[in-house]
PDB file of N, CA and C in Angstrom:
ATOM      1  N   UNK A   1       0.815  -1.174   0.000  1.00  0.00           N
ATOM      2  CA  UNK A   1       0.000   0.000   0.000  1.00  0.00           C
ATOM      3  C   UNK A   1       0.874   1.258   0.000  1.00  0.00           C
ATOM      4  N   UNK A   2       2.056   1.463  -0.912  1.00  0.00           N
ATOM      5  CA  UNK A   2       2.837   2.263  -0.979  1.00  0.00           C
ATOM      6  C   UNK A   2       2.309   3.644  -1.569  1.00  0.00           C
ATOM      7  N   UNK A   3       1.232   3.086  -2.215  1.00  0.00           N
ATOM      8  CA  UNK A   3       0.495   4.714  -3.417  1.00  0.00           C
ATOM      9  C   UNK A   3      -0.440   5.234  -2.532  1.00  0.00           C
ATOM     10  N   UNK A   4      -0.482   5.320  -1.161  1.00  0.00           N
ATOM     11  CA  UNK A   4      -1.592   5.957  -0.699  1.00  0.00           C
ATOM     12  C   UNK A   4      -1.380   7.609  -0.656  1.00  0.00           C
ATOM     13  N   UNK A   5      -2.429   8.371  -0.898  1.00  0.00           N
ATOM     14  CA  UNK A   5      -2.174   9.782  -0.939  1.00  0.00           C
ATOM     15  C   UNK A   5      -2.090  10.342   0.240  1.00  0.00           C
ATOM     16  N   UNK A   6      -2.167  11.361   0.764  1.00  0.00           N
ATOM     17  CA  UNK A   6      -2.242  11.866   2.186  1.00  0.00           C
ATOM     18  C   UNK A   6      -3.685  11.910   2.449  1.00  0.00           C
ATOM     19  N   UNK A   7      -4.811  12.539   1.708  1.00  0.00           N
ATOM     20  CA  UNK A   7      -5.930  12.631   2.365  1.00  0.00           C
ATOM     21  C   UNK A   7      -6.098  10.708   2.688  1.00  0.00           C
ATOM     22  N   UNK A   8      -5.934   9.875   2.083  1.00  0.00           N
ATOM     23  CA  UNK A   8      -6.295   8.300   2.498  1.00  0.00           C
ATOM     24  C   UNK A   8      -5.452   8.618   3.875  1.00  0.00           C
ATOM     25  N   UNK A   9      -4.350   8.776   3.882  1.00  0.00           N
ATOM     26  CA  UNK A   9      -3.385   8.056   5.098  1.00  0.00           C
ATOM     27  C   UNK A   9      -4.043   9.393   6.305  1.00  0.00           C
ATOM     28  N   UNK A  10      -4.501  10.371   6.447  1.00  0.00           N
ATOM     29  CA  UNK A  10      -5.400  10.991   7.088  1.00  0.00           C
ATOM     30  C   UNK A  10      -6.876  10.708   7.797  1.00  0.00           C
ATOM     31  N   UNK A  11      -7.240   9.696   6.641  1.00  0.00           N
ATOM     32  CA  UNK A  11      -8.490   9.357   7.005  1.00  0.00           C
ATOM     33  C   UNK A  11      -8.007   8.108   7.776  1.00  0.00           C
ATOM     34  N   UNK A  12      -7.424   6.997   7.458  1.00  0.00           N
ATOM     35  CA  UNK A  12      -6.706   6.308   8.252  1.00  0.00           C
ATOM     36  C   UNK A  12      -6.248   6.337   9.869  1.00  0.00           C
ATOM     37  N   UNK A  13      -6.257   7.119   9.893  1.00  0.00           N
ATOM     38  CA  UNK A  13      -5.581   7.957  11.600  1.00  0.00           C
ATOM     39  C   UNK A  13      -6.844   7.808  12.319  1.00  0.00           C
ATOM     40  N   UNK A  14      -6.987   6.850  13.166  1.00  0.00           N
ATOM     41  CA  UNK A  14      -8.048   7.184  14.037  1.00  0.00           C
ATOM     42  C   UNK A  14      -7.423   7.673  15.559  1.00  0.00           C
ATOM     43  N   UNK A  15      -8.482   8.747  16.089  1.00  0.00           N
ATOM     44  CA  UNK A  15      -8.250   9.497  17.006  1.00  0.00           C
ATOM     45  C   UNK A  15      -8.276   9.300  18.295  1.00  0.00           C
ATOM     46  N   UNK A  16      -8.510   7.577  18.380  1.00  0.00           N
ATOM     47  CA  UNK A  16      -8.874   6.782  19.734  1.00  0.00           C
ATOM     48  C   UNK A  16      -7.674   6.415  20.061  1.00  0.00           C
ATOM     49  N   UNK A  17      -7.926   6.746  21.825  1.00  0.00           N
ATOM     50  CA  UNK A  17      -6.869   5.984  22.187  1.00  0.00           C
ATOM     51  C   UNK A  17      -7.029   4.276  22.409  1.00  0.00           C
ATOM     52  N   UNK A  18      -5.904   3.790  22.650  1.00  0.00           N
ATOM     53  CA  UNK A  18      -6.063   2.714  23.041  1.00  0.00           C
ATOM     54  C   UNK A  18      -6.842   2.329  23.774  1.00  0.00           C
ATOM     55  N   UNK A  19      -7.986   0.948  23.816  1.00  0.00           N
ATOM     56  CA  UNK A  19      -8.705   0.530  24.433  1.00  0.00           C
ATOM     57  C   UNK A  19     -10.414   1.656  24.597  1.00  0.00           C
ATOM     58  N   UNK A  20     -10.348   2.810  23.556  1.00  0.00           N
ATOM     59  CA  UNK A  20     -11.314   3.712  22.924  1.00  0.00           C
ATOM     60  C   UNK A  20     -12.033   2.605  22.613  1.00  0.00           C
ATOM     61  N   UNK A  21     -13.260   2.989  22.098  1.00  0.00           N
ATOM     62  CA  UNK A  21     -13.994   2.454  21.311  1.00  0.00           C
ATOM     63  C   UNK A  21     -14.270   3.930  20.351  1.00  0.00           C
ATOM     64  N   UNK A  22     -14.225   3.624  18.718  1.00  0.00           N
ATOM     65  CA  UNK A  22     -13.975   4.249  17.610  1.00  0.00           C
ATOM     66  C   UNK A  22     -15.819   4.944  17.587  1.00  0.00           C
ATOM     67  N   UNK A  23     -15.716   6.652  17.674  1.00  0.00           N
ATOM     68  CA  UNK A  23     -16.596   7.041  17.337  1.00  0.00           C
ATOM     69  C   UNK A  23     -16.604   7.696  16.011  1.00  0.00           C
ATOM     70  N   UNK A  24     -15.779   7.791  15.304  1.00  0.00           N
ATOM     71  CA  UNK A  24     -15.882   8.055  13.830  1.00  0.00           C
ATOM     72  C   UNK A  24     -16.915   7.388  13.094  1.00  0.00           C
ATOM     73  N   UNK A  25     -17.303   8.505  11.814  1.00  0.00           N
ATOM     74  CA  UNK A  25     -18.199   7.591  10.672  1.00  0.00           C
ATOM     75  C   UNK A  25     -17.383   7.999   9.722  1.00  0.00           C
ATOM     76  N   UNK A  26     -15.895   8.274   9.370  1.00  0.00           N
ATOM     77  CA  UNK A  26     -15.154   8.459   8.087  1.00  0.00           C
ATOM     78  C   UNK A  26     -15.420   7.073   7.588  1.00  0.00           C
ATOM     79  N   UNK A  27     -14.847   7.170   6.384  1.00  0.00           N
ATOM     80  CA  UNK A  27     -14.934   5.702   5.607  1.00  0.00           C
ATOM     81  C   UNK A  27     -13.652   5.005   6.348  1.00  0.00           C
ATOM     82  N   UNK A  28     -14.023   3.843   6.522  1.00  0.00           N
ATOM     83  CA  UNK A  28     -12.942   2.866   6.880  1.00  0.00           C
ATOM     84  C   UNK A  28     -12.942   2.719   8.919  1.00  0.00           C
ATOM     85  N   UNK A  29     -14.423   3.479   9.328  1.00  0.00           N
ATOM     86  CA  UNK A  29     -14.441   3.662  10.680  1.00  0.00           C
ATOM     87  C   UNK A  29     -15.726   2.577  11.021  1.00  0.00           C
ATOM     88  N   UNK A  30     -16.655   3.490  11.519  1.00  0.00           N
ATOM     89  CA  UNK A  30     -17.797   2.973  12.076  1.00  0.00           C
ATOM     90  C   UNK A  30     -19.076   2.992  10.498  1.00  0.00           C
ATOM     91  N   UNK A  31     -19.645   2.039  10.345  1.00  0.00           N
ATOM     92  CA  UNK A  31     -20.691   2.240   9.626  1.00  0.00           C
ATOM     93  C   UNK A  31     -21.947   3.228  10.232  1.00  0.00           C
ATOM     94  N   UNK A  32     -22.381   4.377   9.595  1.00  0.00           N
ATOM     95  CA  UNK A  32     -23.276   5.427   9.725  1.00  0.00           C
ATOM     96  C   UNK A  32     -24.623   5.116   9.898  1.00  0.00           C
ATOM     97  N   UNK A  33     -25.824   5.395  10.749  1.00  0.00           N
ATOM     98  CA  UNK A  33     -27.071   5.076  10.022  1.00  0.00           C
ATOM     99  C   UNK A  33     -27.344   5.355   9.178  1.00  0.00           C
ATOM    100  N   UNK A  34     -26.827   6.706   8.220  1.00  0.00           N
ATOM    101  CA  UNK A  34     -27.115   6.947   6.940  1.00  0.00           C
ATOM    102  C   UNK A  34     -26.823   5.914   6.290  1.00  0.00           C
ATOM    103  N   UNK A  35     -25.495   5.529   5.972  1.00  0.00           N
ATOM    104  CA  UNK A  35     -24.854   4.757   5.285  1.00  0.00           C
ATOM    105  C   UNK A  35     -25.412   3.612   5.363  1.00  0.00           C
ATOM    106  N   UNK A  36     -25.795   2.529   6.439  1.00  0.00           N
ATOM    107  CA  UNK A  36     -26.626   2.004   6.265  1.00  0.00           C
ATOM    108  C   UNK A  36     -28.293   2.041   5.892  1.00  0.00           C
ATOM    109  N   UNK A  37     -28.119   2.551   5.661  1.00  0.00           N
ATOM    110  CA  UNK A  37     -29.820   2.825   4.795  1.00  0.00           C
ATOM    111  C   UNK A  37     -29.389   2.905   3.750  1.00  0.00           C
ATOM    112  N   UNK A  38     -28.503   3.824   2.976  1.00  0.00           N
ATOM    113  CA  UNK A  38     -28.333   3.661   1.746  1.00  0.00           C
ATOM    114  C   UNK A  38     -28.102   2.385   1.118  1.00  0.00           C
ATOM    115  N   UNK A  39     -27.387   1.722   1.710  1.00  0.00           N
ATOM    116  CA  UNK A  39     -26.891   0.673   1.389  1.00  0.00           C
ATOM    117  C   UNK A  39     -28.128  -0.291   1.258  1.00  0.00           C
ATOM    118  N   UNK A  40     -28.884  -0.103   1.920  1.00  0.00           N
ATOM    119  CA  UNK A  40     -30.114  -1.493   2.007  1.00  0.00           C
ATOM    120  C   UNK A  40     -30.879  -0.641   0.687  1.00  0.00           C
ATOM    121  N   UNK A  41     -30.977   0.584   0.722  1.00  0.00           N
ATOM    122  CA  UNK A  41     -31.902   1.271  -0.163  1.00  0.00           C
ATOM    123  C   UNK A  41     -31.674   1.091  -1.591  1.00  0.00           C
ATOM    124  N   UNK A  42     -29.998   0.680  -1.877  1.00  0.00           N
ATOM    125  CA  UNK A  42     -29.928   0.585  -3.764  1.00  0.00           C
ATOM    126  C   UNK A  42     -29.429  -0.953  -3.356  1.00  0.00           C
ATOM    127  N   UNK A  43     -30.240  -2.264  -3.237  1.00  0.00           N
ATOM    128  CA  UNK A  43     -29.611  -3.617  -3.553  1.00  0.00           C
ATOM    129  C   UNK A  43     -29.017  -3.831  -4.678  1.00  0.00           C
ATOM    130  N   UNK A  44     -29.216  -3.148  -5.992  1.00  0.00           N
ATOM    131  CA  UNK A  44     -28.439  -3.461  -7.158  1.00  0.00           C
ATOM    132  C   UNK A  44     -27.531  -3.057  -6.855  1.00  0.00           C
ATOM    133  N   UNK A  45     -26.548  -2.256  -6.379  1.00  0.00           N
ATOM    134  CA  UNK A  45     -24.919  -1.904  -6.014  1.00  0.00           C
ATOM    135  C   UNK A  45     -24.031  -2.629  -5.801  1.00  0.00           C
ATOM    136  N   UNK A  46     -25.008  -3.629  -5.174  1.00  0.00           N
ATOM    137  CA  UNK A  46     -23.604  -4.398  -4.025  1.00  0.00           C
ATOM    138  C   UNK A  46     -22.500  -5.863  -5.065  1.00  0.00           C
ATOM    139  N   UNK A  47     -21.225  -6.052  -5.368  1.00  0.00           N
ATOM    140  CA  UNK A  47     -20.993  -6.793  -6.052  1.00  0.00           C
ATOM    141  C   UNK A  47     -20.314  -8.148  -5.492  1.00  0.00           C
ATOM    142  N   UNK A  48     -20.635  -8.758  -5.785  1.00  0.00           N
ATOM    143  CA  UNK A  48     -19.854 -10.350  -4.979  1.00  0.00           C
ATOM    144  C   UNK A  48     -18.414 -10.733  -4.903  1.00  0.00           C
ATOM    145  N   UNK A  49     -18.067 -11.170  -4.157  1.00  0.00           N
ATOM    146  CA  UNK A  49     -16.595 -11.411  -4.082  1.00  0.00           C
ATOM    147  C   UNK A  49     -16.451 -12.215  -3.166  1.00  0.00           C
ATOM    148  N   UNK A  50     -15.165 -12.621  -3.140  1.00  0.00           N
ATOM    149  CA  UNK A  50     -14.504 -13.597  -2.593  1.00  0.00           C
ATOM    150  C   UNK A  50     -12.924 -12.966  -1.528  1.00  0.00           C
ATOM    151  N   UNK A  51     -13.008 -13.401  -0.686  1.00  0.00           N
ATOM    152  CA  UNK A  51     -12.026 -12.426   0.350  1.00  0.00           C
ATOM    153  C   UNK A  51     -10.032 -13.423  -0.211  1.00  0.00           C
ATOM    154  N   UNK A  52      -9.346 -12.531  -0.679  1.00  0.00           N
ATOM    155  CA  UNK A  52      -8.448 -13.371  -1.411  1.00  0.00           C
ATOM    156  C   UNK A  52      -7.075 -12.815  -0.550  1.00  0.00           C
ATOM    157  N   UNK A  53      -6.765 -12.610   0.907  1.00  0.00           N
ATOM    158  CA  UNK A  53      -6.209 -12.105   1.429  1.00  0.00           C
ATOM    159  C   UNK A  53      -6.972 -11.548   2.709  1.00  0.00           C
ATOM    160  N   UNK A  54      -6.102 -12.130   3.773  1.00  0.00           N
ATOM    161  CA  UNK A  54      -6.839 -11.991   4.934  1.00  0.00           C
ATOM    162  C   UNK A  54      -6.122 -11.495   5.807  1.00  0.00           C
ATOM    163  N   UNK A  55      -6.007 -10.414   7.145  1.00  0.00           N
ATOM    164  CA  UNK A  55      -5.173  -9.972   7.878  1.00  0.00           C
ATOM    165  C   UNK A  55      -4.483 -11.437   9.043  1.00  0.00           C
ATOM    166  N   UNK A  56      -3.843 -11.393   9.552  1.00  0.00           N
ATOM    167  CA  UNK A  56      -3.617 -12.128  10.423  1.00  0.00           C
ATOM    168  C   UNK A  56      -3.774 -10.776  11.866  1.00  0.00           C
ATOM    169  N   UNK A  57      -3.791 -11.330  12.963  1.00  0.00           N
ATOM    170  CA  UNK A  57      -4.381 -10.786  13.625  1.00  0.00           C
ATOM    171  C   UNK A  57      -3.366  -9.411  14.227  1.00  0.00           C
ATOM    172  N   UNK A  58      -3.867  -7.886  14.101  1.00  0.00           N
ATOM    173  CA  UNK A  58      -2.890  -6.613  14.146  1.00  0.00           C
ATOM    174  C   UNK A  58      -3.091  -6.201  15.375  1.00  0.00           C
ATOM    175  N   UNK A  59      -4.354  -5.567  16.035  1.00  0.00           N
ATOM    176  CA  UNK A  59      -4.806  -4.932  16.784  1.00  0.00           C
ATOM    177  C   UNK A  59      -4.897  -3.708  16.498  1.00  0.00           C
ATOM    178  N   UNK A  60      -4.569  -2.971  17.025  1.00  0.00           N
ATOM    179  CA  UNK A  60      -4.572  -1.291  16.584  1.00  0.00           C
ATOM    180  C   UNK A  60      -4.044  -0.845  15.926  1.00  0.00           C
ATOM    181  N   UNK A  61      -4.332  -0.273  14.232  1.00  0.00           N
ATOM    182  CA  UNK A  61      -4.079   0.114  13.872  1.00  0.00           C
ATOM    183  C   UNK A  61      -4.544  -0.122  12.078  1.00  0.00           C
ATOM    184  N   UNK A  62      -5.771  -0.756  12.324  1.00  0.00           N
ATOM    185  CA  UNK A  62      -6.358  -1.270  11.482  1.00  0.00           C
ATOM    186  C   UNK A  62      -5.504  -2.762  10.339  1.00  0.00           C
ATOM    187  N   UNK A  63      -6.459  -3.015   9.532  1.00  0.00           N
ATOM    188  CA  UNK A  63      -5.864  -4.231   9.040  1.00  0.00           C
ATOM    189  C   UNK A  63      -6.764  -3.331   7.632  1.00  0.00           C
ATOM    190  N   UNK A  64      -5.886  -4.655   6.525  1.00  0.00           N
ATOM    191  CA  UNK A  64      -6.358  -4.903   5.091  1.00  0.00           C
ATOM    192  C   UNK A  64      -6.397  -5.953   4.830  1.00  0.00           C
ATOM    193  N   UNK A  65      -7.949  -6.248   3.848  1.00  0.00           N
ATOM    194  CA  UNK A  65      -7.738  -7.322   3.194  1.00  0.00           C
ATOM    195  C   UNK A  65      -8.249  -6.970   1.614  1.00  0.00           C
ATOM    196  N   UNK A  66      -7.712  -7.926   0.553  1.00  0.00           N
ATOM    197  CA  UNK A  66      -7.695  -8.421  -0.186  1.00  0.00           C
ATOM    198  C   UNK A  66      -8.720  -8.652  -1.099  1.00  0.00           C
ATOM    199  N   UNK A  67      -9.368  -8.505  -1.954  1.00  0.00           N
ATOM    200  CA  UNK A  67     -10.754  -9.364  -2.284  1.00  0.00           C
ATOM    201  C   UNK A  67     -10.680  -9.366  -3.874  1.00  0.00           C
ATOM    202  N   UNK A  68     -11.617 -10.740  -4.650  1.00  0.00           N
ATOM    203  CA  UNK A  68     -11.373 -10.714  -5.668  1.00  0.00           C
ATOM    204  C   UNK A  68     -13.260 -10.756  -6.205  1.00  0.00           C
ATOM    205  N   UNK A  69     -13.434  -9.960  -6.862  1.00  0.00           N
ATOM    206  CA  UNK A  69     -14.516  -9.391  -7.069  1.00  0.00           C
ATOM    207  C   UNK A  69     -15.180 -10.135  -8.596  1.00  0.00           C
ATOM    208  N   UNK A  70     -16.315 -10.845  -8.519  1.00  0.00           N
ATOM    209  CA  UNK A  70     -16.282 -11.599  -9.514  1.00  0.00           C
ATOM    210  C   UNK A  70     -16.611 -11.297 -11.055  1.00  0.00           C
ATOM    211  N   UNK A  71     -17.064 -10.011 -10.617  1.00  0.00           N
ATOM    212  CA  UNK A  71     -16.935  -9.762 -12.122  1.00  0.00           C
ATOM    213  C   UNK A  71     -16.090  -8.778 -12.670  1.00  0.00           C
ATOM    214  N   UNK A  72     -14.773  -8.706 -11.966  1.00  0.00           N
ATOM    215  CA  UNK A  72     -13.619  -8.233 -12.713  1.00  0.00           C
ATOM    216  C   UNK A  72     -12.509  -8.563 -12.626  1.00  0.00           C
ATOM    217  N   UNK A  73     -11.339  -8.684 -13.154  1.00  0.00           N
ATOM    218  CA  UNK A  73     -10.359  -8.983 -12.231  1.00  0.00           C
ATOM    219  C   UNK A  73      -9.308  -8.286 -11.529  1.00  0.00           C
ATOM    220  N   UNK A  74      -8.455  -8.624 -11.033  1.00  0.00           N
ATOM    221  CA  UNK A  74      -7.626  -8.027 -10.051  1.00  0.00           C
ATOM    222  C   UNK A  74      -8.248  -8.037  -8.525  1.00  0.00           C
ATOM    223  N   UNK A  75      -6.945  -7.817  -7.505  1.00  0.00           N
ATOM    224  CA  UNK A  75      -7.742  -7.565  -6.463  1.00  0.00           C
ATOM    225  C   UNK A  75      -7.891  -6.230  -5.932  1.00  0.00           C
ATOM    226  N   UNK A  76      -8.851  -5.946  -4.647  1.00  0.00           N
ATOM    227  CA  UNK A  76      -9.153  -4.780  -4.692  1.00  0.00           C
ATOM    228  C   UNK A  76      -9.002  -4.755  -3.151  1.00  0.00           C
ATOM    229  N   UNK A  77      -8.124  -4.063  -2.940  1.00  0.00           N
ATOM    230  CA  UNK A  77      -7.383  -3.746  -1.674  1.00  0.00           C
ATOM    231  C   UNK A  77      -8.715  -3.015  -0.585  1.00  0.00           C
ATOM    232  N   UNK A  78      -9.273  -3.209   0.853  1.00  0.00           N
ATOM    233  CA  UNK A  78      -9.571  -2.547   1.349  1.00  0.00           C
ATOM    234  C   UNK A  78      -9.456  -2.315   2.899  1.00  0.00           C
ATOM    235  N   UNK A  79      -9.496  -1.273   3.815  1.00  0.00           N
ATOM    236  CA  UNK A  79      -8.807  -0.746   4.991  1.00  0.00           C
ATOM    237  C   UNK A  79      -9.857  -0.798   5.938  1.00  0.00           C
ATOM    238  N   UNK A  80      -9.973  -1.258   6.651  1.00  0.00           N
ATOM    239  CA  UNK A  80     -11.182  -0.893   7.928  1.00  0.00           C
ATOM    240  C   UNK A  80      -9.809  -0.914   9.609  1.00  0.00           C
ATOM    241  N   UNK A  81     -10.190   0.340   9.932  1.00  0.00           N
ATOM    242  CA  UNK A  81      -9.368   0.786  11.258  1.00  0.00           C
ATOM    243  C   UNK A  81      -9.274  -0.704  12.793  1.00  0.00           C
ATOM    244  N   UNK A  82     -10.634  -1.506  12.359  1.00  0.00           N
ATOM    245  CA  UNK A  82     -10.554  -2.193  13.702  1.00  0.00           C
ATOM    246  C   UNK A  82      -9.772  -3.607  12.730  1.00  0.00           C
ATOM    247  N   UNK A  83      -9.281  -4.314  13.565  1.00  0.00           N
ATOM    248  CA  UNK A  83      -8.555  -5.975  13.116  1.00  0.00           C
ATOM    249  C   UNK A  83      -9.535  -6.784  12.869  1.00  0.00           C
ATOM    250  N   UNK A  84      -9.794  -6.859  11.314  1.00  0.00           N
ATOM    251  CA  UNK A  84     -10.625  -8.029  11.033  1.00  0.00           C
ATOM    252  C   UNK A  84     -10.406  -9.424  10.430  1.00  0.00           C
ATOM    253  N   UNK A  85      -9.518  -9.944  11.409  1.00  0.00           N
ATOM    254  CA  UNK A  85      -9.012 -11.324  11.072  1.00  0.00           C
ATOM    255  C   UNK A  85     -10.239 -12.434  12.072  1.00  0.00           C
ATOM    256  N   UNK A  86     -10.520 -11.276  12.892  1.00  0.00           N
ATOM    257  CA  UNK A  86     -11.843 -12.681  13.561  1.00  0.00           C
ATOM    258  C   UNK A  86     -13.064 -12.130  12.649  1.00  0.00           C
ATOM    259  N   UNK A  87     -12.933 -11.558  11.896  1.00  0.00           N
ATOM    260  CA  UNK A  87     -14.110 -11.477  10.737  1.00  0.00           C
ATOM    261  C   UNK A  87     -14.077 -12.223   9.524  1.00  0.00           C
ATOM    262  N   UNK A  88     -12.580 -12.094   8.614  1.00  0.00           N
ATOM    263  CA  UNK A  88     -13.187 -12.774   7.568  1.00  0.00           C
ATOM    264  C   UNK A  88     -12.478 -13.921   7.762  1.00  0.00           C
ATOM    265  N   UNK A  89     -12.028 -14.255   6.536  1.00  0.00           N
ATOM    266  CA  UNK A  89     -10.854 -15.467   6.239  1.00  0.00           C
ATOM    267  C   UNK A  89     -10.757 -15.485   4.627  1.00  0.00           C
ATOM    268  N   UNK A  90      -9.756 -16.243   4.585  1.00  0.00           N
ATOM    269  CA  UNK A  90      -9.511 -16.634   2.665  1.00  0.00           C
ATOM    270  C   UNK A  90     -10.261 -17.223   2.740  1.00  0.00           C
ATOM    271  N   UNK A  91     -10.922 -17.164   1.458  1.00  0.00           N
ATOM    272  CA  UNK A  91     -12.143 -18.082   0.720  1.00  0.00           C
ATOM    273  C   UNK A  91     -13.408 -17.702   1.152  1.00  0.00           C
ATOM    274  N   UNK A  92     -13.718 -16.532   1.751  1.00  0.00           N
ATOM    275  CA  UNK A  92     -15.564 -16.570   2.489  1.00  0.00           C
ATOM    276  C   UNK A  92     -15.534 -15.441   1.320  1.00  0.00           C
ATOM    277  N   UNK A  93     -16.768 -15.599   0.904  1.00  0.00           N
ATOM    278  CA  UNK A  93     -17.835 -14.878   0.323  1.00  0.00           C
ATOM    279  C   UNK A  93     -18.155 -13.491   0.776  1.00  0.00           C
ATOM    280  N   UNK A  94     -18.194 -12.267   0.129  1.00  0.00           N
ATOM    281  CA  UNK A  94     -18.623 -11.120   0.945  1.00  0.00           C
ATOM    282  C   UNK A  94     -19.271 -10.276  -0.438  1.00  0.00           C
ATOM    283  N   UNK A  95     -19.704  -9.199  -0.081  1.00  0.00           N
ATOM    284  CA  UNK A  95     -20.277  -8.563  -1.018  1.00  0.00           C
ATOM    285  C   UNK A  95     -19.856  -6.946  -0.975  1.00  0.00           C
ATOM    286  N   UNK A  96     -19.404  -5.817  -1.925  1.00  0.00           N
ATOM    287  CA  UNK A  96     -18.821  -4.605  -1.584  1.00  0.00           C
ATOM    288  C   UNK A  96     -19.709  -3.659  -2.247  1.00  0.00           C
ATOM    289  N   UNK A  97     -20.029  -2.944  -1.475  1.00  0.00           N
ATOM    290  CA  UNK A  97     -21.008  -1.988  -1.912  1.00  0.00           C
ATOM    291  C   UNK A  97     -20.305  -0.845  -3.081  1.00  0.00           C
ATOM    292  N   UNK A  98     -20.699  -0.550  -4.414  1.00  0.00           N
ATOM    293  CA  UNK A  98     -19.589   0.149  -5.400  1.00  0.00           C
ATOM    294  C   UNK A  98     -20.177   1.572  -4.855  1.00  0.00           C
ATOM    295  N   UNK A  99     -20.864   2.227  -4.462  1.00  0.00           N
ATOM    296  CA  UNK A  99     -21.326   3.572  -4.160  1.00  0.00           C
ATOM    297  C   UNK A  99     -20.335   4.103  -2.757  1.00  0.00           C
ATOM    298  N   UNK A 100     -21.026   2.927  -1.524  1.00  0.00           N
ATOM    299  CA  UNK A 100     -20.614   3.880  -0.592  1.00  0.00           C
ATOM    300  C   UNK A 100     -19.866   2.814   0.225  1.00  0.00           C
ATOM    301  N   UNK A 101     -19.510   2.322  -0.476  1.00  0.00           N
ATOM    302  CA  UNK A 101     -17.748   1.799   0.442  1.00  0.00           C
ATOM    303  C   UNK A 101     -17.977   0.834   1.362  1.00  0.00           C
ATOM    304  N   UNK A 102     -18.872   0.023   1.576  1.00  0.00           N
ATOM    305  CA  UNK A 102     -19.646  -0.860   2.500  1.00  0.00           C
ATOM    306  C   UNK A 102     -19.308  -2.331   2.386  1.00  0.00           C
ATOM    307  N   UNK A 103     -18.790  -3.180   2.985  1.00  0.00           N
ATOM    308  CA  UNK A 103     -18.036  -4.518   2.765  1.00  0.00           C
ATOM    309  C   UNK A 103     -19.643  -4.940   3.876  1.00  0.00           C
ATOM    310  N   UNK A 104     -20.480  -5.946   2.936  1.00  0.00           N
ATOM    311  CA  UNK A 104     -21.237  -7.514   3.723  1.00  0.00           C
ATOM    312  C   UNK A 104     -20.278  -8.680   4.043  1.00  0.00           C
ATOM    313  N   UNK A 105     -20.343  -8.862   5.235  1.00  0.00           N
ATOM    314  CA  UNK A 105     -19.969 -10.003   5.214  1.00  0.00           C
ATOM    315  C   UNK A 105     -20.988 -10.909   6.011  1.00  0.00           C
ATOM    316  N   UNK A 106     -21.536 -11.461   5.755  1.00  0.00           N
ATOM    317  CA  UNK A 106     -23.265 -12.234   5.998  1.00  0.00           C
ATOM    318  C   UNK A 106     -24.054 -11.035   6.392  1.00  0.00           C
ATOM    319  N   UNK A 107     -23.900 -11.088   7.418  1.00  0.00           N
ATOM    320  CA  UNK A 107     -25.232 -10.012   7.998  1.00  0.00           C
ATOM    321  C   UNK A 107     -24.362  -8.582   8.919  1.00  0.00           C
ATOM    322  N   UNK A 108     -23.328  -8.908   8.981  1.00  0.00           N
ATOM    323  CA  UNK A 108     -22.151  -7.913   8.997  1.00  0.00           C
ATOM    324  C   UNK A 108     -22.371  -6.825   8.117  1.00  0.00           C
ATOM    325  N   UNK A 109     -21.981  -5.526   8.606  1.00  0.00           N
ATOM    326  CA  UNK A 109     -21.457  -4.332   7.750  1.00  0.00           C
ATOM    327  C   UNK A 109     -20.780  -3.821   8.079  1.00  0.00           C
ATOM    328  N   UNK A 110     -19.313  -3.620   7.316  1.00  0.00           N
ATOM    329  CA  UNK A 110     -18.130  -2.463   7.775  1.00  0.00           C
ATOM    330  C   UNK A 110     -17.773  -1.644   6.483  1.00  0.00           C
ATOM    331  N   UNK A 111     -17.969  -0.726   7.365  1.00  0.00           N
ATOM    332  CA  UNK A 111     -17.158   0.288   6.504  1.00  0.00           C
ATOM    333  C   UNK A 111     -15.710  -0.227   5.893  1.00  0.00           C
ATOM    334  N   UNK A 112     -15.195   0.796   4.740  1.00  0.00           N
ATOM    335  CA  UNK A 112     -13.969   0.465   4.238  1.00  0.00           C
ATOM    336  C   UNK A 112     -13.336   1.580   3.569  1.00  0.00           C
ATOM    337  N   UNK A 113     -12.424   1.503   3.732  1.00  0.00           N
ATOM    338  CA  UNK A 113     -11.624   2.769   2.540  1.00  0.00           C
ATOM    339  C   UNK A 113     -11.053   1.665   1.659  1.00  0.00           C
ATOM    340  N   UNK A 114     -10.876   2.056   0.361  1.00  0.00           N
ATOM    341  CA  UNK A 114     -10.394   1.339  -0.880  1.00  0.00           C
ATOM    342  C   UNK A 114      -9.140   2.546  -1.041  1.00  0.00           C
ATOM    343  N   UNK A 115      -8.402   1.203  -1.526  1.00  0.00           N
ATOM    344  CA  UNK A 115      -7.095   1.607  -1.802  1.00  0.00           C
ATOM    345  C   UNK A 115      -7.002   2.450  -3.310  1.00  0.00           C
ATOM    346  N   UNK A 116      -6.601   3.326  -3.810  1.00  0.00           N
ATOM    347  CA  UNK A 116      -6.453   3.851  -5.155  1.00  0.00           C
ATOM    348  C   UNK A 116      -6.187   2.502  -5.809  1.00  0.00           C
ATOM    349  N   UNK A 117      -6.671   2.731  -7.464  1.00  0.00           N
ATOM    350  CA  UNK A 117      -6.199   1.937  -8.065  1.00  0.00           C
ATOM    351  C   UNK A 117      -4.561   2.182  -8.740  1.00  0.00           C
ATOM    352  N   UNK A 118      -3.875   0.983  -8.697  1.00  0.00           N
ATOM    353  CA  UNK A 118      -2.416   1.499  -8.823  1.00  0.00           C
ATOM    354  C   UNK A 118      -2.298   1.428 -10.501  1.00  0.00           C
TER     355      UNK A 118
END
C-alpha cells in the first residue's frame, strides 16, 4: 500500500486511544445510520466477491484485506481501522457496496476505505 495519498493516510488515523472504542463515521471507521440505509436502499450496487487475502491478527491500527470481485479482475485492496481477522478469512464470500464503500460479510457491515487503483 505504498500509493496511498495523504488525504487516504489521514483518514486512516483514528483518534482513539487505546482501548477507545472508535466514534468516527469516516470511511474505513464505524458504519453510519445513513450509510446504512443507503446501502439497504440501492440492492443493485452491491458486487460479490470472494475475500483473497486476509489480515492475520494486528490490533490497533487497522488491518487490510484483499478481495477478488467476480466480475472483474484483479484484487481490490480494502482498509477498515478495527482488526478483522476474527471477521473474515480466505475463501468466504462477501459482497462490496460500489457507491458507498460498504463490505457484507453475511449479515455484517463495515465500513472500508479502498485503496487507489495502482
Amino acid at each position: 500500500m505504498s500509493n496511498l495519498t495523504p488525504p487516504v493516510i489521514d483518514t486512516m488515523v483514528c483518534r482513539r486511544s487505546a482501548g477507545e472504542c472508535c466514534t468516527s463515521s469516516a470511511v474505513g471507521h464505524l458504519v453510519s445510520a445513513i450509510r446504512e440505509r443507503v446501502t439497504a436502499a440501492t440492492p443493485g450496487k452491491w458486487r460479490d466477491g470472494i475475500v483473497g487475502y486476509a489480515p492475520s491478527a494486528r490490533g490497533i491500527g487497522g488491518s487490510w484485506i484483499g478481495i477478488d470481485l467476480l466480475d472483474s479482475p484483479g484484487t481490490v485492496w480494502l482498509w477498515n481501522h478495527a482488526d478483522l481477522s476474527a471477521v473474515v478469512s480466505i475463501g468466504e464470500p462477501i459482497s462490496l457496496h460500489e457507491l458507498y464503500d460498504t463490505l457484507a460479510i453475511g449479515a455484517t457491515r463495515v465500513s472500508v476505505l479502498r485503496a487507489p487503483c495502482s
